[in-house]
C-alpha atoms as a PDB file:
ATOM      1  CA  UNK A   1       4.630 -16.777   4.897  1.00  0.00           C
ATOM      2  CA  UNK A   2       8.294 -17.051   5.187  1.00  0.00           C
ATOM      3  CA  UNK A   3      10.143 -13.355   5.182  1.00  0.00           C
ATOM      4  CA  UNK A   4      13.198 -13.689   2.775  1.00  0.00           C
ATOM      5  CA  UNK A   5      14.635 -11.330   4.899  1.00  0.00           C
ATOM      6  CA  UNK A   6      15.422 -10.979   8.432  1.00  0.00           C
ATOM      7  CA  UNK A   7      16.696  -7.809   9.873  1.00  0.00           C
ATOM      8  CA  UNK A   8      13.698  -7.238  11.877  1.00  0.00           C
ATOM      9  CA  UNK A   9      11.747  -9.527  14.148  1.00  0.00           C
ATOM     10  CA  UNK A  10       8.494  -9.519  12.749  1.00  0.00           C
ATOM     11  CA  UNK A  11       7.230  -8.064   9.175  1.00  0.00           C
ATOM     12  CA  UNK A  12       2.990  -7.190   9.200  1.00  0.00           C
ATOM     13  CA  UNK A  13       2.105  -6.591   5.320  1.00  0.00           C
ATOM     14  CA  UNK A  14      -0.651  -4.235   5.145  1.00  0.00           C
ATOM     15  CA  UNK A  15      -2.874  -4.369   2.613  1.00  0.00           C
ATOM     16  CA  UNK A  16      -6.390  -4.154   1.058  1.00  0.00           C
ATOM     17  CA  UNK A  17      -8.740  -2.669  -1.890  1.00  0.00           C
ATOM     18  CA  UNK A  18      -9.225   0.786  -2.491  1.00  0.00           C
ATOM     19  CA  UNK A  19     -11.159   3.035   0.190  1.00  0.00           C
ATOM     20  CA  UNK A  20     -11.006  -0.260   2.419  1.00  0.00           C
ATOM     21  CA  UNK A  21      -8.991   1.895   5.235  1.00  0.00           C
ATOM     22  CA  UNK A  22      -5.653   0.944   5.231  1.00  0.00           C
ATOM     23  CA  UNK A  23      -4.516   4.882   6.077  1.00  0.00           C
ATOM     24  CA  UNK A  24      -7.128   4.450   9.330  1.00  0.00           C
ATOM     25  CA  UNK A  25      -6.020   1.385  10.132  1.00  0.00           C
ATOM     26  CA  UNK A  26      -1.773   1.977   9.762  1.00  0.00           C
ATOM     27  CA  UNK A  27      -2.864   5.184  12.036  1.00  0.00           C
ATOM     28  CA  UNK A  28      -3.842   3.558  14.740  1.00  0.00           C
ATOM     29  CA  UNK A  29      -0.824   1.153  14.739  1.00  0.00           C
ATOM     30  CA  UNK A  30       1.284   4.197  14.915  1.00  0.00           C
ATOM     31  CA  UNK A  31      -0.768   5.554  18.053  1.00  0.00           C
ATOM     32  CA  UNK A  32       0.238   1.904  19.283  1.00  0.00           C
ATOM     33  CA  UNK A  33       4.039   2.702  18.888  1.00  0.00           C
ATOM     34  CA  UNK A  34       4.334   0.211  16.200  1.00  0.00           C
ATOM     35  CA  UNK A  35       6.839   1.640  12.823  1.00  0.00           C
ATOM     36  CA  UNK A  36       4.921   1.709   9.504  1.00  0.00           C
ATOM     37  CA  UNK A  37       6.603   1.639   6.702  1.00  0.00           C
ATOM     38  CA  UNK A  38       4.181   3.271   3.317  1.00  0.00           C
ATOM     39  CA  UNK A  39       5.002   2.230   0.255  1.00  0.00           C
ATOM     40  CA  UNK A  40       2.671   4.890  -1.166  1.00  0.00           C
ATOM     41  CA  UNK A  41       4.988   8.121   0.583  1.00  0.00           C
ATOM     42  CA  UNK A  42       7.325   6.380  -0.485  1.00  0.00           C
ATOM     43  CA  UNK A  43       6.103   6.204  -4.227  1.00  0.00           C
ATOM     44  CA  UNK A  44       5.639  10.227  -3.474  1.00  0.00           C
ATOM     45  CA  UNK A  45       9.202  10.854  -2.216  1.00  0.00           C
ATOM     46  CA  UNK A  46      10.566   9.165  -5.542  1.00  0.00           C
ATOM     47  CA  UNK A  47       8.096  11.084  -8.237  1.00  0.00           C
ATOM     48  CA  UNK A  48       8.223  14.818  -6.244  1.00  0.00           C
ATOM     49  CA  UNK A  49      10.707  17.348  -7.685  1.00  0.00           C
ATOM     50  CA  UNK A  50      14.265  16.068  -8.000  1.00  0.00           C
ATOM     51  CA  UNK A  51      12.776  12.171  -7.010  1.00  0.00           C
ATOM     52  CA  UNK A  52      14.863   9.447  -8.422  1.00  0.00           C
ATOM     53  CA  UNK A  53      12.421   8.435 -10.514  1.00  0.00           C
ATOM     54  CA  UNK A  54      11.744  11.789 -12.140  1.00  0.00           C
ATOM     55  CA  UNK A  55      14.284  10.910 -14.696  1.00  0.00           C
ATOM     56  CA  UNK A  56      13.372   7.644 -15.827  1.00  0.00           C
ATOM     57  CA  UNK A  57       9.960   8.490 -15.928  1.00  0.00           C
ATOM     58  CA  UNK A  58      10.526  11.274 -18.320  1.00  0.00           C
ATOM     59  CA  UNK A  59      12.982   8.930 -20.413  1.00  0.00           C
ATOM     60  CA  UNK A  60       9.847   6.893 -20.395  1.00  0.00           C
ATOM     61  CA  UNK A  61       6.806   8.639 -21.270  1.00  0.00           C
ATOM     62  CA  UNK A  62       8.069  12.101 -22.767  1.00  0.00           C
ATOM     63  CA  UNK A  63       7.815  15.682 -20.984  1.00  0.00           C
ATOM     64  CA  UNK A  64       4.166  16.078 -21.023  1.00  0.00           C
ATOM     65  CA  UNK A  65       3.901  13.527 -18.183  1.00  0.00           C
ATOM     66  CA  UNK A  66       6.227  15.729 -15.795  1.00  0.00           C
ATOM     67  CA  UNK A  67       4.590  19.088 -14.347  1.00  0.00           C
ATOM     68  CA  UNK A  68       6.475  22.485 -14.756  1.00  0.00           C
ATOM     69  CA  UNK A  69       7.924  21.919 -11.347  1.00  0.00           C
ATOM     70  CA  UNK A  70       9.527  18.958 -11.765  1.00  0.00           C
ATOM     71  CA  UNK A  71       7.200  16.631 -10.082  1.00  0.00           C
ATOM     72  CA  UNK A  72       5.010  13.776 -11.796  1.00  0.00           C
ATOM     73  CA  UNK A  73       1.545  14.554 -13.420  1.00  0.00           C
ATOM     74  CA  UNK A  74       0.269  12.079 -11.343  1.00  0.00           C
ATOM     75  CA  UNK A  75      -3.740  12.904 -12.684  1.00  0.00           C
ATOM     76  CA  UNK A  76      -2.264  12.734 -16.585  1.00  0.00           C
ATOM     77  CA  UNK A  77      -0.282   9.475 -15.264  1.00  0.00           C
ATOM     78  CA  UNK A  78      -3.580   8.327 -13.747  1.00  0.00           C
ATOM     79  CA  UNK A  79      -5.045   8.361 -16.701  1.00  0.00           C
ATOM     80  CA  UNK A  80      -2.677   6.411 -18.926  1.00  0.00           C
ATOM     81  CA  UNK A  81      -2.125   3.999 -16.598  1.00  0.00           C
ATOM     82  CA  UNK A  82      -5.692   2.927 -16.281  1.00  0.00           C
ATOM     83  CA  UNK A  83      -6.560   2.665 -19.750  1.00  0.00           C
ATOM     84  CA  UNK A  84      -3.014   1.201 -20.721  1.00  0.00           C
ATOM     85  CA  UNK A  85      -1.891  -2.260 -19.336  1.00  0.00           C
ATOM     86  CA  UNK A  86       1.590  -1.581 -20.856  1.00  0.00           C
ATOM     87  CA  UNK A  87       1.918   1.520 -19.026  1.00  0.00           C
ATOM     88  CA  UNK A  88       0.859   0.519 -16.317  1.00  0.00           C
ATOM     89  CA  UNK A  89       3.511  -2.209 -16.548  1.00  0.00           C
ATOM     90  CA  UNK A  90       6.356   0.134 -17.412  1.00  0.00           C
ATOM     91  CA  UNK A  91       5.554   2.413 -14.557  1.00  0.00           C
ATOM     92  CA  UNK A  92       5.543  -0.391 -12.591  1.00  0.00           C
ATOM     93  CA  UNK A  93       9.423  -1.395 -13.465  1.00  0.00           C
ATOM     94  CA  UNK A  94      10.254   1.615 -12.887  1.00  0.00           C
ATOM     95  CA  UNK A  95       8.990   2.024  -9.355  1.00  0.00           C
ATOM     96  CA  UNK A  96       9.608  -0.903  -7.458  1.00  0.00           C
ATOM     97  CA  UNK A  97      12.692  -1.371  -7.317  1.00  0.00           C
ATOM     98  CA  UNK A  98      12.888   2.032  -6.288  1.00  0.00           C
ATOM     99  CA  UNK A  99      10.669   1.502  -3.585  1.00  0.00           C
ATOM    100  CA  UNK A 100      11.512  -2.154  -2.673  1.00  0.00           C
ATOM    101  CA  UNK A 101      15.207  -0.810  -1.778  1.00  0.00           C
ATOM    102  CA  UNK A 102      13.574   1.981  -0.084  1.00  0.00           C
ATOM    103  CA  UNK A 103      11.538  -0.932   1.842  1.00  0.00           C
ATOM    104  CA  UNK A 104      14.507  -2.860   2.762  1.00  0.00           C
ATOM    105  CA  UNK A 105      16.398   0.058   3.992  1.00  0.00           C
ATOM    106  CA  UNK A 106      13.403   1.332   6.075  1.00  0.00           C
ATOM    107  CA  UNK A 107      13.079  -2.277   7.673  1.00  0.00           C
ATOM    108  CA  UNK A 108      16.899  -2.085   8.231  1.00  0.00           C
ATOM    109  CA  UNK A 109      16.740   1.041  10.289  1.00  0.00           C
ATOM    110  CA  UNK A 110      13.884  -0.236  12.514  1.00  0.00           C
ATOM    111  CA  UNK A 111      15.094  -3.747  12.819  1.00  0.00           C
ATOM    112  CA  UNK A 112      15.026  -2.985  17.315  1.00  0.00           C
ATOM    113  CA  UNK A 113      11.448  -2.612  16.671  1.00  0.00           C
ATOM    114  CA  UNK A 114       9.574  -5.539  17.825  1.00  0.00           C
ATOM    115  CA  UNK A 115       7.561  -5.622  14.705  1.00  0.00           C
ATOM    116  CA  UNK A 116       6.859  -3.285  11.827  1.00  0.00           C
ATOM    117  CA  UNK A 117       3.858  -2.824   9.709  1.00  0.00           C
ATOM    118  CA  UNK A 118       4.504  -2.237   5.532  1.00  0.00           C
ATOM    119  CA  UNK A 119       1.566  -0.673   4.067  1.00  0.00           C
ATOM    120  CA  UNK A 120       1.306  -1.657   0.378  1.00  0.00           C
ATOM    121  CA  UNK A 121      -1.510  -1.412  -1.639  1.00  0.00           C
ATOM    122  CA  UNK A 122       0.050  -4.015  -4.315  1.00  0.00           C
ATOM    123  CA  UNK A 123       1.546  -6.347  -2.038  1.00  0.00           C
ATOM    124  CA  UNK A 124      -0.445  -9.582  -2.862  1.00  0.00           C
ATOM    125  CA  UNK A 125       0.401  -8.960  -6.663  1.00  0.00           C
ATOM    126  CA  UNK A 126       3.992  -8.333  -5.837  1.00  0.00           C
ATOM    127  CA  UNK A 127       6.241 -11.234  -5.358  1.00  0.00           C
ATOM    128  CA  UNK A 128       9.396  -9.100  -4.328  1.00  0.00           C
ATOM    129  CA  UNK A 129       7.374  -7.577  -1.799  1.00  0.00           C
ATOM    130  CA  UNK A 130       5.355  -9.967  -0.293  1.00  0.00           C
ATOM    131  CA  UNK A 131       9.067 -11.397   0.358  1.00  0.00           C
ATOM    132  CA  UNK A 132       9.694  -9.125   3.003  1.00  0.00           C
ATOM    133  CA  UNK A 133       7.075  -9.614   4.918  1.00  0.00           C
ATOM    134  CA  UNK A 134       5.901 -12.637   7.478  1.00  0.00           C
ATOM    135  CA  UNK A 135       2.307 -12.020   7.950  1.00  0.00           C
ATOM    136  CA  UNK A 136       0.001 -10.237   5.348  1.00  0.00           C
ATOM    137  CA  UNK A 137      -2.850  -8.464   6.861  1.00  0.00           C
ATOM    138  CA  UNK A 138      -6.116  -7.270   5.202  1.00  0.00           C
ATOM    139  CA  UNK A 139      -8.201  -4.752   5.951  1.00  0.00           C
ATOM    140  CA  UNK A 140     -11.549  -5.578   4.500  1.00  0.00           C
ATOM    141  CA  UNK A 141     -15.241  -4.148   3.563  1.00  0.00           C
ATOM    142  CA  UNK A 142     -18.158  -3.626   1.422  1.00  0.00           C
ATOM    143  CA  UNK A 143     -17.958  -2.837  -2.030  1.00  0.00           C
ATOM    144  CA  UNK A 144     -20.542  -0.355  -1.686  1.00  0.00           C
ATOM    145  CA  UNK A 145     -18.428   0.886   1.348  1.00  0.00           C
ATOM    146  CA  UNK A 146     -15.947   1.241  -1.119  1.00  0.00           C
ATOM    147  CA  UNK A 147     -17.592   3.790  -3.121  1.00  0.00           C
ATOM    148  CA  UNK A 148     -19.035   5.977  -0.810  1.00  0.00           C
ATOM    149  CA  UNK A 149     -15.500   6.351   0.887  1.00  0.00           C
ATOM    150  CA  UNK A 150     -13.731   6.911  -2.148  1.00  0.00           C
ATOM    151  CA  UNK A 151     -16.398   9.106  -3.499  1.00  0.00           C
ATOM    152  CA  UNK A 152     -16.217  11.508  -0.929  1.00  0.00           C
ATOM    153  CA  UNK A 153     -12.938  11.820  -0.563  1.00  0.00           C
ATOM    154  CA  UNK A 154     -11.974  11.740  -4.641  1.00  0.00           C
ATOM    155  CA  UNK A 155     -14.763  13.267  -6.173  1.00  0.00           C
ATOM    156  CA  UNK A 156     -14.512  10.197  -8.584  1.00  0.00           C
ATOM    157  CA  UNK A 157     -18.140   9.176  -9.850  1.00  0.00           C
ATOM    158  CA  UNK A 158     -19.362   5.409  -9.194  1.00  0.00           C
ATOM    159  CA  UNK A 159     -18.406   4.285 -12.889  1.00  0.00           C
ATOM    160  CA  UNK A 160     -14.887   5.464 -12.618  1.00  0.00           C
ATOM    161  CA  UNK A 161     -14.708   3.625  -8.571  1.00  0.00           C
ATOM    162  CA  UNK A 162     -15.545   0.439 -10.122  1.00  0.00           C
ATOM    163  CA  UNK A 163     -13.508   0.495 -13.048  1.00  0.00           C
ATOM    164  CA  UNK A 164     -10.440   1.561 -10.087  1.00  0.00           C
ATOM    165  CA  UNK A 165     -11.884  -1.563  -8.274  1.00  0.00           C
ATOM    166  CA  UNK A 166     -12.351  -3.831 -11.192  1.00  0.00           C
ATOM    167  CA  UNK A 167      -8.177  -3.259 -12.094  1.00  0.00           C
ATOM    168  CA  UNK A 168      -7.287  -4.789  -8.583  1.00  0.00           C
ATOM    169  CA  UNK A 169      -7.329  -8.052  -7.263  1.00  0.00           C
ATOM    170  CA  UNK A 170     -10.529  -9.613  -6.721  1.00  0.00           C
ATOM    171  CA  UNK A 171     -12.034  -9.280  -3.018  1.00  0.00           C
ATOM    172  CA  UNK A 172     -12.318 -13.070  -2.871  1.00  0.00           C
ATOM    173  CA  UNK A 173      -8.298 -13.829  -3.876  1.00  0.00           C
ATOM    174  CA  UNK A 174      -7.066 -11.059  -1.394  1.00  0.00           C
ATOM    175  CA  UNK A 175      -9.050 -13.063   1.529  1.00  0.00           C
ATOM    176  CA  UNK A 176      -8.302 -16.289   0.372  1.00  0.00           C
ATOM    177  CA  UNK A 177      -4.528 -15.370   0.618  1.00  0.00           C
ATOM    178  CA  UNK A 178      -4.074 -13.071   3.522  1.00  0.00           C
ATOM    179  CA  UNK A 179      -3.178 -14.300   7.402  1.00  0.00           C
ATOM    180  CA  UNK A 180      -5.019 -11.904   9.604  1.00  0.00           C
ATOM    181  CA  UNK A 181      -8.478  -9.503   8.633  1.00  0.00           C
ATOM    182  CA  UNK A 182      -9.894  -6.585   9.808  1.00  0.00           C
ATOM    183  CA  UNK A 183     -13.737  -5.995   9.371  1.00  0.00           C
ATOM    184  CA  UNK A 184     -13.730  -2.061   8.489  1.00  0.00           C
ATOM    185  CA  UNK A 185     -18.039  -1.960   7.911  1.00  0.00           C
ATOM    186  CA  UNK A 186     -18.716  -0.919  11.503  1.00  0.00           C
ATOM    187  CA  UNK A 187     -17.807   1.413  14.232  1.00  0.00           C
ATOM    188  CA  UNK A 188     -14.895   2.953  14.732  1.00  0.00           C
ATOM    189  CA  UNK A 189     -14.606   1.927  18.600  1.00  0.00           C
ATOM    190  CA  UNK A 190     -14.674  -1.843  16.319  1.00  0.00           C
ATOM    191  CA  UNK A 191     -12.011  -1.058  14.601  1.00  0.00           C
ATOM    192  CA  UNK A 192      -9.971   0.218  17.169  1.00  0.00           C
ATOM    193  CA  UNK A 193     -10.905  -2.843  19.302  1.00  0.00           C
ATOM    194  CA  UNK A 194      -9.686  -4.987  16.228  1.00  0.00           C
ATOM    195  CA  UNK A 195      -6.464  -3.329  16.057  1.00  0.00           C
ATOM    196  CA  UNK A 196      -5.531  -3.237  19.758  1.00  0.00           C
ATOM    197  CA  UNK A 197      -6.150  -7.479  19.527  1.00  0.00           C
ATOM    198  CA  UNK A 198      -3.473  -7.610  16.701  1.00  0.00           C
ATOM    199  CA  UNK A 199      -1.461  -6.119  18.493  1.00  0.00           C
ATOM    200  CA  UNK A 200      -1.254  -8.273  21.095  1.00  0.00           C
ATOM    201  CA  UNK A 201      -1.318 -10.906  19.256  1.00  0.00           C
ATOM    202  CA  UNK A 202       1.824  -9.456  17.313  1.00  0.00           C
ATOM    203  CA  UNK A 203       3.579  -8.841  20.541  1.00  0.00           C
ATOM    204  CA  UNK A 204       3.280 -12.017  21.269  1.00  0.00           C
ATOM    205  CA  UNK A 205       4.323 -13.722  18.566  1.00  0.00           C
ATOM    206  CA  UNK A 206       8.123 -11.667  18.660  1.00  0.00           C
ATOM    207  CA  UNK A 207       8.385 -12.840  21.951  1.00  0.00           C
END
């Protein structure tokens, strides 16, 4: 996967379905040394309190969908967005270019690094995205490892998980397209061993 853009040496696309461990995982690249770049804080930085995106989001779905503070309802936005493909959609214009410049300037300001990880949970169903980067990653599991992760750390019920599940791309697509996988079902010691093979293997490839 050819990187449209080339002001770093190597771009590592994070990615992966919901309570998969993507957070773990970029974590333990950072221990490593290695820049990640999270399109999620990112997505934060633009919707707190005086965020660029405050504005057009307001122009876009009315006051009740920006908190007293300033910041966006993100639970009331939740909600629309998952019952409401066209929402979902017009969110979506609104935030990545936001975020996509954000990207590029990130990647711009680490471009000495020898390679830089972008955590995005949408990256395989974003083209402009997916652009920047030369590798895509996934971090894999079980559906039912799915659950129980996001369960406990939500307080979602298992209806609402797999109707959160059901919206993204299918388990079977996101492996059929990605370059590199991490098993996250086992240990953590696995996962850590997993991880510290990468990045060799990342290393290696910038130089």
């Amino acid at each position: 996967m050819k990187s449209l853009r080339k002001s770093h040496k190597l771009c590592v696309g994070l990615t992966g379905g919901i309570g998969c461990g993507k957070n773990t995982v970029a974590r333990l690249f950072e221990a490593l040394g290695v820049p990640v770049i999270d399109t999620d804080s990112l997505s934060h930085q633009l919707t707190r309190s005086g965020g660029q995106a405050i504005a057009p989001i307001k122009a876009a779905f009315g006051e009740p969908y920006i908190t007293k503070t300033g910041e966006l309802d993100r639970a009331l936005m939740r909600q629309l967005v998952f019952s409401d493909a066209g929402a979902k959609l017009k969110l979506e214009n609104i935030l990545h270019p936001l975020i996509l410049a954000l990207c590029e300037a990130e990647l711009c300001a680490k471009a000495a690094a020898p390679y830089v990880i972008l955590m995005a949970p949408l990256l395989l169903e974003c083209p402009a995205f997916l652009a920047l980067v030369d590798r895509v990653l996934l971090v894999d599991c079980s559906e039912q490892n799915q659950i129980s992760r996001v369960a406990s750390r939500s307080g979602l019920d298992e209806t609402q998980i797999r109707a959160i599940i059901a919206l993204q791309m299918p388990r079977a697509e996101r492996m059929a397209r990605a370059d590199d996988f991490i098993s996250n079902d086992g240990l953590c010691a696995e996962l850590d061993e997993q991880v510290a093979a990468l990045h060799r293997h990342y290393a290696n490839i910038t130089n």
